[in-house]
Structure formats: C-alpha cells, structure tokens
Protein backbone atom coordinates (compact mmCIF):
# COMPACT_ATOMS: atom_id res chain seq x y z
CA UNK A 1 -12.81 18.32 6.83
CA UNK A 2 -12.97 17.07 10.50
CA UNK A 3 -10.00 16.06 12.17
CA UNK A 4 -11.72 11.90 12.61
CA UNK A 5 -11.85 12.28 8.75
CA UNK A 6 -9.03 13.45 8.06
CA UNK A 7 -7.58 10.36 10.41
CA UNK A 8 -10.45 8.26 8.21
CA UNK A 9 -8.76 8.86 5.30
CA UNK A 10 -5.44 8.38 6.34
CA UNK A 11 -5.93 4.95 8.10
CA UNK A 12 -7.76 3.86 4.40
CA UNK A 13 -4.96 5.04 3.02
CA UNK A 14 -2.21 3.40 4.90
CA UNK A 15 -4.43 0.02 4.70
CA UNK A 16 -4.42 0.57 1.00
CA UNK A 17 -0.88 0.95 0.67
CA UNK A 18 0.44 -2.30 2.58
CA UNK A 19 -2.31 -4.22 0.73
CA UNK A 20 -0.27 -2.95 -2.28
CA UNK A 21 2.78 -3.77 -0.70
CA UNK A 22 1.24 -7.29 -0.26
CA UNK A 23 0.16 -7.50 -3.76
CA UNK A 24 3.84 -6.73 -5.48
CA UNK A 25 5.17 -9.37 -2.68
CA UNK A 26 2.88 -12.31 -3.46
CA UNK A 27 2.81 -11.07 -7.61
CA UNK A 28 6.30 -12.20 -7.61
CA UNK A 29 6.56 -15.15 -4.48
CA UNK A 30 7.47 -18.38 -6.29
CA UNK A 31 6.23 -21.53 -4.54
CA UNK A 32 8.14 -22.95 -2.44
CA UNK A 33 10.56 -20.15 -1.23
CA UNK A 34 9.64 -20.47 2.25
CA UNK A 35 12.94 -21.84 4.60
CA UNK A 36 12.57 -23.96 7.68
CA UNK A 37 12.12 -21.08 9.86
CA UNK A 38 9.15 -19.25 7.70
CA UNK A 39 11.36 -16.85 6.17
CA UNK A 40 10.69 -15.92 2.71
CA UNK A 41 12.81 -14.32 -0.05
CA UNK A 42 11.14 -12.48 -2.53
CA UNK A 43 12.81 -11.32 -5.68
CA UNK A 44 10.88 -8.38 -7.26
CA UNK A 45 12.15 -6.85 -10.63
CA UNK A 46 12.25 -3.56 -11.77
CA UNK A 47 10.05 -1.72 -12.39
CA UNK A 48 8.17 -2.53 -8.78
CA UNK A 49 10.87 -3.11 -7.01
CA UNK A 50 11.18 0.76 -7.14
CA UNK A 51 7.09 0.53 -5.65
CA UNK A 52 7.96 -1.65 -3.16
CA UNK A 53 11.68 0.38 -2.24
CA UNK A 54 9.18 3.21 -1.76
CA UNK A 55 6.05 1.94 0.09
CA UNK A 56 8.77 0.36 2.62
CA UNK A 57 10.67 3.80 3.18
CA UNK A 58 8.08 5.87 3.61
CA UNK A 59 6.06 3.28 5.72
CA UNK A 60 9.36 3.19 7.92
CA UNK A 61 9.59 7.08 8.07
CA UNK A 62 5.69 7.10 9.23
CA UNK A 63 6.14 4.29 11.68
CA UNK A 64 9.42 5.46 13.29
CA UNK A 65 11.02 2.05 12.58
CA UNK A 66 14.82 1.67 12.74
CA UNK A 67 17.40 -0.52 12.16
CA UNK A 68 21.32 -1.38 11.78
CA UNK A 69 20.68 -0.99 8.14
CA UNK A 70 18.54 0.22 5.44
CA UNK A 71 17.75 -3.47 4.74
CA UNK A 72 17.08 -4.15 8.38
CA UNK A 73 14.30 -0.94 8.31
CA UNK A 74 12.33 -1.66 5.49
CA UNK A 75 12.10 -5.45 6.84
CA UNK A 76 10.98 -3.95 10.31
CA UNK A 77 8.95 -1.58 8.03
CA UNK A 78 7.81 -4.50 5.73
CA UNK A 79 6.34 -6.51 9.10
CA UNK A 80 3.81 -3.55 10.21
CA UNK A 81 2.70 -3.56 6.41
CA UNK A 82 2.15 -6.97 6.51
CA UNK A 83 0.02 -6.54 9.78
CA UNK A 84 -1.43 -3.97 8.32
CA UNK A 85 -3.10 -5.33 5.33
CA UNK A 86 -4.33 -8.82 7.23
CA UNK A 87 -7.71 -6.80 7.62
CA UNK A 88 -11.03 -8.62 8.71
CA UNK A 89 -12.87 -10.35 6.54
CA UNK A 90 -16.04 -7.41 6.81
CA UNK A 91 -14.08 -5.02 5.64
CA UNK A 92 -14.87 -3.02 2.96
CA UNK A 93 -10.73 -3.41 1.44
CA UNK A 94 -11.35 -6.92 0.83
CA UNK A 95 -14.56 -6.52 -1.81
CA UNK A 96 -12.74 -7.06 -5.07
C-alpha cells in the first residue's frame, strides 16, 4: 500500500468517525436545547456515551487539541469533528 492510500484511508476513516460522532449527538439532541448563544447540551446515556467519551479522546490525541480540562478538550476535540463530518454534498459519505 502507497503512502496517498494509506493517507486515503485514513482521511475516510477520520470522516467516518466524526460522522459517527454526529450521529450519537443528534440520536439523542432533544428539540429545543439550543440557548441564546447557539450552545447546545446534549445528554447521551450509557451505553454511547462511552462511544462518544472515546471518539472525542482519541480525536483530541490525533488533533493535538488541549485544554484547562478534560471537558474543555473533548469540546475543542468535539468542534474539529463537527467540521469534519459537514462534508459536501458529492461525496460519496453522504449516499445512505
């Protein structure tokens, strides 16, 4: 395997993942949550809160994102999935 598949793969993979990510958040968004300033709490249960705990860690690890806190990490971590997985419309993610 080439190097620009290998870096294929990985960029599907990582697009993949924060659409994930996306999926948990919006699977358990309640209408209405949003405050005056666009913030949204999301309450996610167990069992995927553990999914989500881990997508945001390891996306934070891979995107060298910091913070004063864990908290303050993932949400740094949880803003570059976001971006992420707000792919074009031609792309092949979006089929299904």
């Amino acid at each position: 395997m080439t190097a620009s598949e290998r870096f294929e793969r990985a960029a599907v993979l990582g697009v993949a993942v924060a659409e994930e990510a996306r999926r948990l958040l919006r699977l358990h968004a309640e209408a209405g949550e949003e405050s005056d300033d666009g913030t949204v709490l999301v309450d996610v249960p167990y069992p995927d809160a553990v999914v989500v705990t881990a997508l945001l860690d390891v996306a934070a690890e891979c995107f060298g994102e910091r913070g004063d806190s864990v908290e303050e990490t993932r949400q740094a971590a949880l803003e570059t999935l976001l971006r992420l997985a707000d792919f074009d419309e031609e792309s092949q993610l979006r089929s299904g």
